[in-house]
N, C-alpha and C. Protein backbone atom coordinates (compact mmCIF):
# COMPACT_ATOMS: atom_id res chain seq x y z
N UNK A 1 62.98 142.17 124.42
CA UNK A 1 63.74 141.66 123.31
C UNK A 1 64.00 140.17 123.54
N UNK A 2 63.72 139.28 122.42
CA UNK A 2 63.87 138.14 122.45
C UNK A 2 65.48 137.70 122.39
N UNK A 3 66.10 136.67 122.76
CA UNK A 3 67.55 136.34 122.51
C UNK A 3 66.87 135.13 121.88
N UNK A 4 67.72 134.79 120.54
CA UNK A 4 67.91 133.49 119.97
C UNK A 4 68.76 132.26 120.42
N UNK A 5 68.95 131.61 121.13
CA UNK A 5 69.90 130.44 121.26
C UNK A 5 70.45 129.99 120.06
N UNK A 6 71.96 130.29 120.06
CA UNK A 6 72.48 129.75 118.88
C UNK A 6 72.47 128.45 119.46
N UNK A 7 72.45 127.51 118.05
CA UNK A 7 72.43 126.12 117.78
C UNK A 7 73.75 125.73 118.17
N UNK A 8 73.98 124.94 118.67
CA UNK A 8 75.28 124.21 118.98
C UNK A 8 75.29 122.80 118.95
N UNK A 9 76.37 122.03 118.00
CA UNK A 9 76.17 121.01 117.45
C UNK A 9 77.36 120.23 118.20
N UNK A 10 77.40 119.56 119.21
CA UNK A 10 77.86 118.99 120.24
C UNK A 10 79.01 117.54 119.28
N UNK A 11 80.23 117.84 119.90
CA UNK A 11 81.39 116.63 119.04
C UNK A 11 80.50 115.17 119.68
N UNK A 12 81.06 114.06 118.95
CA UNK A 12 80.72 112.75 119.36
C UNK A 12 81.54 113.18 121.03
N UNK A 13 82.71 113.23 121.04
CA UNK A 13 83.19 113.84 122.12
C UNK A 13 83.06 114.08 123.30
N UNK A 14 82.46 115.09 122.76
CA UNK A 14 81.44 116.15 124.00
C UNK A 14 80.11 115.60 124.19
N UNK A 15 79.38 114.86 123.50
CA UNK A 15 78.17 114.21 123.90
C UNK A 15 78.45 112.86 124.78
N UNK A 16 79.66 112.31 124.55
CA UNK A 16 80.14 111.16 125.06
C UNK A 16 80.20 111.59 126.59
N UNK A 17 81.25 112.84 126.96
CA UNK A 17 81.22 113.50 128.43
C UNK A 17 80.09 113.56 128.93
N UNK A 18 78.94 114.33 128.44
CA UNK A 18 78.00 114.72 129.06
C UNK A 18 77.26 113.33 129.20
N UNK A 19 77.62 112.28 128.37
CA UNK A 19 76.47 111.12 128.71
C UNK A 19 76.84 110.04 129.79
N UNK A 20 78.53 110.37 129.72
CA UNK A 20 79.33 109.99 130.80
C UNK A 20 78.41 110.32 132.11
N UNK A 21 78.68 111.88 132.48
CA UNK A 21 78.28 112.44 133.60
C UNK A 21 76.89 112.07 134.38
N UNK A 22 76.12 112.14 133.03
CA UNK A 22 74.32 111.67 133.18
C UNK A 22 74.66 110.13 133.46
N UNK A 23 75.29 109.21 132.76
CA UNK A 23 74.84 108.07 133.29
C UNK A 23 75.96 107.76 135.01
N UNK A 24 76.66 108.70 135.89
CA UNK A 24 77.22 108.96 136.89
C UNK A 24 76.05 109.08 138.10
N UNK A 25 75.49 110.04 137.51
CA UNK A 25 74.88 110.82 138.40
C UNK A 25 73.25 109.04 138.52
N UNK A 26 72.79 108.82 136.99
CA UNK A 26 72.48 108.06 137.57
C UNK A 26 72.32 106.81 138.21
N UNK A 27 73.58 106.81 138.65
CA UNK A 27 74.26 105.34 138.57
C UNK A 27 73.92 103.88 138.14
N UNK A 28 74.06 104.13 136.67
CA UNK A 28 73.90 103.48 135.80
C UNK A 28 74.90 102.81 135.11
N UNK A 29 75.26 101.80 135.66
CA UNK A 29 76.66 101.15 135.69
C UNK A 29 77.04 100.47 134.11
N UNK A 30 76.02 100.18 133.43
CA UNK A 30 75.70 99.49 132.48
C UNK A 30 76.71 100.39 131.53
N UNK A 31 75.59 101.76 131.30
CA UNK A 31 75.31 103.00 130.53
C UNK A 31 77.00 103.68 130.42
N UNK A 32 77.32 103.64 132.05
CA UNK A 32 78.59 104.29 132.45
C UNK A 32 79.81 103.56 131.43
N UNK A 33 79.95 102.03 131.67
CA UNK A 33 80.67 101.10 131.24
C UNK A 33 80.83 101.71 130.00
N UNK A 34 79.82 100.96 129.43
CA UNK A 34 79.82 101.25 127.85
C UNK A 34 80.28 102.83 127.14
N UNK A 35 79.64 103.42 127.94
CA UNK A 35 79.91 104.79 127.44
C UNK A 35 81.65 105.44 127.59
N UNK A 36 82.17 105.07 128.93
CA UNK A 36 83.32 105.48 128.74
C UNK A 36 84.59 104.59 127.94
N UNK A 37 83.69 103.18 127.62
CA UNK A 37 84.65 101.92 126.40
C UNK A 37 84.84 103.05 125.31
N UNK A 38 83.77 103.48 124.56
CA UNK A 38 83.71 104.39 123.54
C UNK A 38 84.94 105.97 123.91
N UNK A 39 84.68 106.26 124.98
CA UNK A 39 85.54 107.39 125.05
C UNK A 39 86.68 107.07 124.70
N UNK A 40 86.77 106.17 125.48
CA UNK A 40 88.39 105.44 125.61
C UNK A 40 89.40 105.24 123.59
N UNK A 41 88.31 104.76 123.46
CA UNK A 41 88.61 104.18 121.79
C UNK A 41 88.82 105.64 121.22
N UNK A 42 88.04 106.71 121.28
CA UNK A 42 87.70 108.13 120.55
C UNK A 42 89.28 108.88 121.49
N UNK A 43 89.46 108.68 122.51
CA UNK A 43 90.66 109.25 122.73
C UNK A 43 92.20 108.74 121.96
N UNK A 44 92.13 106.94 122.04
CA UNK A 44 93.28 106.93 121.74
C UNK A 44 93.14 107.21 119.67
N UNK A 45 92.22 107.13 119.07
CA UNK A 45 92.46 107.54 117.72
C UNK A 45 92.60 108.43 117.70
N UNK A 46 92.12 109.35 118.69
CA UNK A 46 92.89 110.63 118.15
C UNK A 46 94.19 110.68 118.77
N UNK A 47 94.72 110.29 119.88
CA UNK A 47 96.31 110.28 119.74
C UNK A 47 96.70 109.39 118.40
N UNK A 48 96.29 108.86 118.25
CA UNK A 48 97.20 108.71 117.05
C UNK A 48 96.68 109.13 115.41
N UNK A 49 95.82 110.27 115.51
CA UNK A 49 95.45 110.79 114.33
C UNK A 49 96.72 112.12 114.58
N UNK A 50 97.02 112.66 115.76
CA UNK A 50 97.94 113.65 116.04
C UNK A 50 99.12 113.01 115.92
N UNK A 51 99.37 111.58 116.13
CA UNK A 51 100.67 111.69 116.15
C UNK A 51 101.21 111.76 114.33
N UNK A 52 100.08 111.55 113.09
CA UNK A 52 100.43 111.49 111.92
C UNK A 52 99.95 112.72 111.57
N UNK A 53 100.10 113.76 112.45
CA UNK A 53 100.02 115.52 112.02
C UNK A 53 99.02 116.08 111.79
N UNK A 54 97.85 114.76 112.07
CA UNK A 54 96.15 115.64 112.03
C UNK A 54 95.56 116.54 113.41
N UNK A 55 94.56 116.92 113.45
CA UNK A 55 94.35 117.95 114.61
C UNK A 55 93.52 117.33 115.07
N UNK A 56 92.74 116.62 114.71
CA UNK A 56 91.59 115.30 115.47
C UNK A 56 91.18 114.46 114.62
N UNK A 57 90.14 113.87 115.08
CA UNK A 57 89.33 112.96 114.15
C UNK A 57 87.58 113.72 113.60
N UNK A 58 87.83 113.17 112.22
CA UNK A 58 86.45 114.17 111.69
C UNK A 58 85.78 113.16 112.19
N UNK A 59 84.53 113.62 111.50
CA UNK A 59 82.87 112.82 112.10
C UNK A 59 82.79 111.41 111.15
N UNK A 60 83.76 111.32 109.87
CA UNK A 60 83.70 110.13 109.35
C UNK A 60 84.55 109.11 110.42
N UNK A 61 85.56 109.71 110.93
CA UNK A 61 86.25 108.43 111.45
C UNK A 61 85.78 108.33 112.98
N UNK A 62 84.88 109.01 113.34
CA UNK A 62 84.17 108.95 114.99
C UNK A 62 83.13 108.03 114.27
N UNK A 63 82.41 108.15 113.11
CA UNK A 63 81.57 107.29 112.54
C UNK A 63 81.97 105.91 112.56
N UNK A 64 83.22 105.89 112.07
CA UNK A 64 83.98 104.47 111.71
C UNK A 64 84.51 103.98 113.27
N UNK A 65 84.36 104.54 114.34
CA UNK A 65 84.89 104.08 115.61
C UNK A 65 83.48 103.71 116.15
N UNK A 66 82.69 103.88 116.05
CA UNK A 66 81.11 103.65 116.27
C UNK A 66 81.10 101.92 115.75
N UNK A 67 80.99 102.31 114.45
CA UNK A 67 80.95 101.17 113.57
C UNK A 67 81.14 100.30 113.89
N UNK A 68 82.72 100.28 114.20
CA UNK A 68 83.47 99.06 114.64
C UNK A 68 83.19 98.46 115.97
N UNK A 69 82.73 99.18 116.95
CA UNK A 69 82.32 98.64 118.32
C UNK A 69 81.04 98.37 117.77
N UNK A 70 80.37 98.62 117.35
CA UNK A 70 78.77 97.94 116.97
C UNK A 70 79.48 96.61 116.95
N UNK A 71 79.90 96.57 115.15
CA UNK A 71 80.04 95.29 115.02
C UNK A 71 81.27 94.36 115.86
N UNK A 72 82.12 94.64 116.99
CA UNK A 72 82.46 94.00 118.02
C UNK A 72 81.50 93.37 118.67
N UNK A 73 80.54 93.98 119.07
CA UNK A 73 79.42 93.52 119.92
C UNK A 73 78.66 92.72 119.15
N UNK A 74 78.40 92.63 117.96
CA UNK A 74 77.31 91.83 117.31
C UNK A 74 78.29 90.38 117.15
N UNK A 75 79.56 90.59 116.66
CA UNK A 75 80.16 89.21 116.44
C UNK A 75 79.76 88.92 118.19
N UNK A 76 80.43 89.31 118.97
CA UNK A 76 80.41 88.74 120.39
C UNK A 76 79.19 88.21 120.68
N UNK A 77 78.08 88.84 120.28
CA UNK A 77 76.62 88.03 120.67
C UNK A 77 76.63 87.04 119.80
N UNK A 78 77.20 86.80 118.60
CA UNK A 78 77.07 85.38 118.14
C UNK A 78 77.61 84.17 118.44
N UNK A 79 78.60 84.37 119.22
CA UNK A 79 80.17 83.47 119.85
C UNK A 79 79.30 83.37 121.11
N UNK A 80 78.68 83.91 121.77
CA UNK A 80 78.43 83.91 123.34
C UNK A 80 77.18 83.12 123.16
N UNK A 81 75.93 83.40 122.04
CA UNK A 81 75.02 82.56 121.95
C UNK A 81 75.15 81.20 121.47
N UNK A 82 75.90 81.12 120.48
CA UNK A 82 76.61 79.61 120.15
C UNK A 82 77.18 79.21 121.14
N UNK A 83 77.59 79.52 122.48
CA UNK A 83 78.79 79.12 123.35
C UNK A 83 77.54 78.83 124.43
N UNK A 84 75.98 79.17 124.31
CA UNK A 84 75.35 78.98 125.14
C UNK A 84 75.20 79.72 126.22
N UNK A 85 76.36 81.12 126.12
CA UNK A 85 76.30 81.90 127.29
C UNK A 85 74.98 82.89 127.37
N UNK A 86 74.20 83.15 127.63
CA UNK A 86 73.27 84.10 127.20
C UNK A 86 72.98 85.46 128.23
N UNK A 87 73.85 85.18 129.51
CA UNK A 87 74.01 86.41 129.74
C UNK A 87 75.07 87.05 129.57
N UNK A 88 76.04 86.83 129.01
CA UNK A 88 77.32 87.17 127.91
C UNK A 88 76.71 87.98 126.96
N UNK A 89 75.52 87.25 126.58
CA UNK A 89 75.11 87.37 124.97
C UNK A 89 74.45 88.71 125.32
N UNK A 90 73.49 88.58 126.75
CA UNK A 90 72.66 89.62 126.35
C UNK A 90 73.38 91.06 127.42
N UNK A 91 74.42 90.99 128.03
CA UNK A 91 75.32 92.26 128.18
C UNK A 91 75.92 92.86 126.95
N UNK A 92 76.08 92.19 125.95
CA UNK A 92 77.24 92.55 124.79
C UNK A 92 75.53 93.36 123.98
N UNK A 93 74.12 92.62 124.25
CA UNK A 93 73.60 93.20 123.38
C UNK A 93 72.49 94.53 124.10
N UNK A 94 72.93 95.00 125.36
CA UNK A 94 72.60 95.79 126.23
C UNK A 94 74.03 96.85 125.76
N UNK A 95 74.97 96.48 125.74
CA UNK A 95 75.75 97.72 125.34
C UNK A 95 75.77 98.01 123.99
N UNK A 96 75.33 96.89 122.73
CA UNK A 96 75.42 96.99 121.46
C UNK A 96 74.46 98.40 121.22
N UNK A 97 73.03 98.11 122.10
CA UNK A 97 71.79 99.01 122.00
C UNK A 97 72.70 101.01 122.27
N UNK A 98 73.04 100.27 123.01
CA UNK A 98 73.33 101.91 123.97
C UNK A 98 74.68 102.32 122.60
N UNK A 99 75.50 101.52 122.33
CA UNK A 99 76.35 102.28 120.76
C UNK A 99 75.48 102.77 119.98
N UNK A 100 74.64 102.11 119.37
CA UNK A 100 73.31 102.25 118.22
C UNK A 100 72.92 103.89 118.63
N UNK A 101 72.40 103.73 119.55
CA UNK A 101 72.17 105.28 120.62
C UNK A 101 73.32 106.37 119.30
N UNK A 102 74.43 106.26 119.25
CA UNK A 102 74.80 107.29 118.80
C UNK A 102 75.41 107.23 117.63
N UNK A 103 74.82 105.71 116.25
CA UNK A 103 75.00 105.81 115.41
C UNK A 103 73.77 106.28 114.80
N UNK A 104 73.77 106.92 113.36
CA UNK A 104 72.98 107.47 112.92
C UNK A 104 71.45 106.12 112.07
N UNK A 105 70.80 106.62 112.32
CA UNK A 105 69.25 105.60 111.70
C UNK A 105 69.80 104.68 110.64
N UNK A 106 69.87 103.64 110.83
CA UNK A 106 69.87 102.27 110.02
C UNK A 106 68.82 102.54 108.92
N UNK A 107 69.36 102.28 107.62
CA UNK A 107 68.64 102.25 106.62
C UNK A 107 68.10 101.17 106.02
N UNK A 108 66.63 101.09 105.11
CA UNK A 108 66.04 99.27 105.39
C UNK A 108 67.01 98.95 103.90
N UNK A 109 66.15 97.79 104.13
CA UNK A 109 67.07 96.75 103.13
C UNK A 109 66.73 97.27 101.75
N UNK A 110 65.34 97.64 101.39
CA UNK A 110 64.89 98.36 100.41
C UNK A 110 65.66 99.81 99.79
N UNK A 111 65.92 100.35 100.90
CA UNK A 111 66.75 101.67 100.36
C UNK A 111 68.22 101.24 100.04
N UNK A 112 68.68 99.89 100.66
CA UNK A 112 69.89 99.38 100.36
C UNK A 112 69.91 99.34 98.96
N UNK A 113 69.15 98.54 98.82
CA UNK A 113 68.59 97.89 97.33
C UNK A 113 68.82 98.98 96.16
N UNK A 114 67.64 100.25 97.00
CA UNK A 114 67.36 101.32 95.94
C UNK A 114 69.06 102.08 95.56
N UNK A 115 69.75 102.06 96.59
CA UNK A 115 71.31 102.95 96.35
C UNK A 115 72.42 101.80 95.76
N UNK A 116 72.23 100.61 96.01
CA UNK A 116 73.19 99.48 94.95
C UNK A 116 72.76 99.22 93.62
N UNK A 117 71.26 99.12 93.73
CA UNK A 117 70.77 99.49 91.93
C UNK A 117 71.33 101.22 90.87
N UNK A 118 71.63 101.75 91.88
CA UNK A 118 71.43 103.30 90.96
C UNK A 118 73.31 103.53 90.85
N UNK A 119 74.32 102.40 91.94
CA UNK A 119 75.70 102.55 91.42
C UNK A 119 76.03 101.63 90.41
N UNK A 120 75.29 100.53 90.05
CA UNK A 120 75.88 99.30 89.48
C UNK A 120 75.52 100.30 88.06
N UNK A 121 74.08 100.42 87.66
CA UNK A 121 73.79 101.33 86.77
C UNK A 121 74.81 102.96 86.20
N UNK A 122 75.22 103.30 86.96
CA UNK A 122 76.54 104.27 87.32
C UNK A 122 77.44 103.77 86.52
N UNK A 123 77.61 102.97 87.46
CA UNK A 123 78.94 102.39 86.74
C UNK A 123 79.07 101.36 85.86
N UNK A 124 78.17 100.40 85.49
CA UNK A 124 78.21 99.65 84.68
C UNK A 124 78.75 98.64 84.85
N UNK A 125 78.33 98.14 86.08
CA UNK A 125 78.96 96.76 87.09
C UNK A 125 77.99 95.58 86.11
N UNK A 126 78.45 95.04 85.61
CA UNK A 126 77.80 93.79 84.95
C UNK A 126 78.09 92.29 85.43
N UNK A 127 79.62 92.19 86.32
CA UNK A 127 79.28 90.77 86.57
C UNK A 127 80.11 90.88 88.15
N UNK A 128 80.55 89.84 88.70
CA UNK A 128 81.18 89.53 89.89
C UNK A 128 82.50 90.20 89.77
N UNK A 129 82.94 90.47 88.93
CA UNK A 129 84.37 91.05 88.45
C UNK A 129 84.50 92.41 88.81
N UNK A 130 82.93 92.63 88.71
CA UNK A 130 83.37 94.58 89.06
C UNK A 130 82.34 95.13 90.71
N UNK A 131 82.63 94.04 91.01
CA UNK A 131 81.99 93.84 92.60
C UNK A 131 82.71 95.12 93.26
N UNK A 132 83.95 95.44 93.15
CA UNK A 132 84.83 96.45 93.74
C UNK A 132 84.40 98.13 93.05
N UNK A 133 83.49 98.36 92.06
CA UNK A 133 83.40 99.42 91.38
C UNK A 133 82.14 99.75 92.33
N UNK A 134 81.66 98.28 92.78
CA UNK A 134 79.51 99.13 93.46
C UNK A 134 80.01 99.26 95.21
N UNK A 135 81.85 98.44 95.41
CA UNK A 135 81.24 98.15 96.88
C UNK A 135 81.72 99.67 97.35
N UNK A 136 82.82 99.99 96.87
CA UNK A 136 84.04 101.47 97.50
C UNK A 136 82.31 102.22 97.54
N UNK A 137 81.81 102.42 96.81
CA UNK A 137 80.97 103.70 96.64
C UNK A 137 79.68 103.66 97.55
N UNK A 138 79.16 102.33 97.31
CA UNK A 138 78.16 102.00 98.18
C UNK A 138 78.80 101.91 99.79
N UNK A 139 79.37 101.70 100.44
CA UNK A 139 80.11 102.01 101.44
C UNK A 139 80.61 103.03 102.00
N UNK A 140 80.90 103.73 101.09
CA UNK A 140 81.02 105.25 101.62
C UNK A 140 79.75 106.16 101.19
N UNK A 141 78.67 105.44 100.90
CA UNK A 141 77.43 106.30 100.51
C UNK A 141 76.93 106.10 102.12
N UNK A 142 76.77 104.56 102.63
CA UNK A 142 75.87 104.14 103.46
C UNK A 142 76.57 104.20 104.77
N UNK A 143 78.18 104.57 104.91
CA UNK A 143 78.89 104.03 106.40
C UNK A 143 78.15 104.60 107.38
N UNK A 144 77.97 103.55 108.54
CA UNK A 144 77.30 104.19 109.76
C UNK A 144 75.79 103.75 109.97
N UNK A 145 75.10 103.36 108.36
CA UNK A 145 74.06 103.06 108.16
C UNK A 145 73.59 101.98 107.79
N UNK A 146 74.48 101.21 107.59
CA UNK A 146 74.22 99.90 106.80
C UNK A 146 74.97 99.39 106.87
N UNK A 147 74.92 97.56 107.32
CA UNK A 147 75.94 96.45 107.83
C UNK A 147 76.76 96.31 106.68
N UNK A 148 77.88 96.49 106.32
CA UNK A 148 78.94 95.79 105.73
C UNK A 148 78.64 95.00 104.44
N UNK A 149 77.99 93.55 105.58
CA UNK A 149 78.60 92.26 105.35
C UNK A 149 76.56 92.37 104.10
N UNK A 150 75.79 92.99 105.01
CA UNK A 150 74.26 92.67 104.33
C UNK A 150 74.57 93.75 102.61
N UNK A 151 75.44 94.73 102.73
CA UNK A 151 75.42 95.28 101.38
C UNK A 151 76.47 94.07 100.76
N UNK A 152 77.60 93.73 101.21
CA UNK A 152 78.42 92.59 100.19
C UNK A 152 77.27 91.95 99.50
N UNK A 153 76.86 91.53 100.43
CA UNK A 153 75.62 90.03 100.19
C UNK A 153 74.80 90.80 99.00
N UNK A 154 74.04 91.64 99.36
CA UNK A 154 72.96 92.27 98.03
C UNK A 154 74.48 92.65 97.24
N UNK A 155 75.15 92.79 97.33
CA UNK A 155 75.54 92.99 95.26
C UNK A 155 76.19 92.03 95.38
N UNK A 156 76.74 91.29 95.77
CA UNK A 156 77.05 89.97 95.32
C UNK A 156 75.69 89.22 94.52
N UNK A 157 74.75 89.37 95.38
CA UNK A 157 73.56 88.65 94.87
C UNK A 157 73.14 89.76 92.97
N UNK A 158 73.19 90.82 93.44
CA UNK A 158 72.69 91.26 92.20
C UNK A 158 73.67 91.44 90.67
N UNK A 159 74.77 91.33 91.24
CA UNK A 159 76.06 91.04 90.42
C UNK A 159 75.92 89.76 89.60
N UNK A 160 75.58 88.71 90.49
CA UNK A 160 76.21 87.22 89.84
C UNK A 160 74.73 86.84 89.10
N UNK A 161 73.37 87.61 89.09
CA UNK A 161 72.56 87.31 88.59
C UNK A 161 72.49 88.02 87.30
C-alpha cells in the first residue's frame, strides 16, 4: 500500500527557521545574518498584531514585511553607491538577493502595463485627478510583485497622457 504525503504548506515563519538552521549548519554568515534580520521583523509584528487582539500575521502582511526590507535594501544600495561605498553597496545587495529568495516572482513591466490598462478602463480614470482610483487597486492587485514607485510612474505616465 502506497502512503500519500500530505502537502504541507510551510508559514513564512517556519521556512524562515528551517533556513535559519540550514544556513547554521552551513556556516553561512551572510545567509544566517540576513535571514534571522527578517525573523526578527516577523516576530516583533506579530507582537504587536497580538497586542491589537489579532492571532498573527496573515501572508499579506508577512508579504508587506518582505516588501519593506527589499525596498530598505534597495534605497541603501543607492546612498552607499552615491557615497562611493561599494562594498556597503554590494552587502546590502547580497542580502537584498537572499529577501527576493522569499518574495514571490516579480512581474515584467508589460504585465504591469497589461493590469494598469484594464483598472483605469474599470474605473474610468481619465486624468491625474483620479490617480488614487488605479493606484489602491493596482497595489493590492500586484503587492509583493511589483515596485511601488515603477507602478506610480506607469499611471502617472498613462494618466497625464
Amino acid at each position: 500500500m502506497d502512503f500519500v504525503q500530505p502537502i504541507t504548506i510551510m508559514s513564512l515563519k517556519d521556512r524562515i527557521s528551517e533556513d535559519i538552521k540550514t544556513a547554521m549548519k552551513a556556516k553561512d554568515k551572510l545567509r544566517l545574518e540576513t535571514v534571522r534580520s527578517i525573523k526578527k521583523v516577523i516576530l516583533e509584528d506579530e507582537s504587536t498584531a497580538r497586542g491589537k487582539g489579532q492571532e498573527g500575521l496573515t501572508e499579506e502582511a508577512e508579504l508587506g514585511i518582505l516588501t519593506r526590507l527589499a525596498k530598505q535594501r534597495k534605497d541603501a544600495i543607492t546612498q552607499y553607491t552615491d557615497a562611493n561605498r561599494t562594498d556597503l553597496a554590494d552587502k546590502e545587495a547580497a542580502e537584498l538577493a537572499i529577501i527576493e529568495e522569499y518574495l514571490p516572482t516579480q512581474v515584467s513591466d508589460a504585465e504591469i502595463e497589461a493590469i494598469i490598462d484594464g483598472l483605469i478602463t474599470k474605473t474610468g480614470a481619465a486624468s491625474a485627478k483620479d490617480m488614487g482610483k488605479v493606484m489602491g487597486p493596482a497595489m493590492k492587485e500586484l503587492q509583493g510583485r511589483a515596485d511601488g514607485g515603477k507602478v506610480q510612474a506607469l499611471v502617472k505616465a498613462k494618466l497625464a497622457g
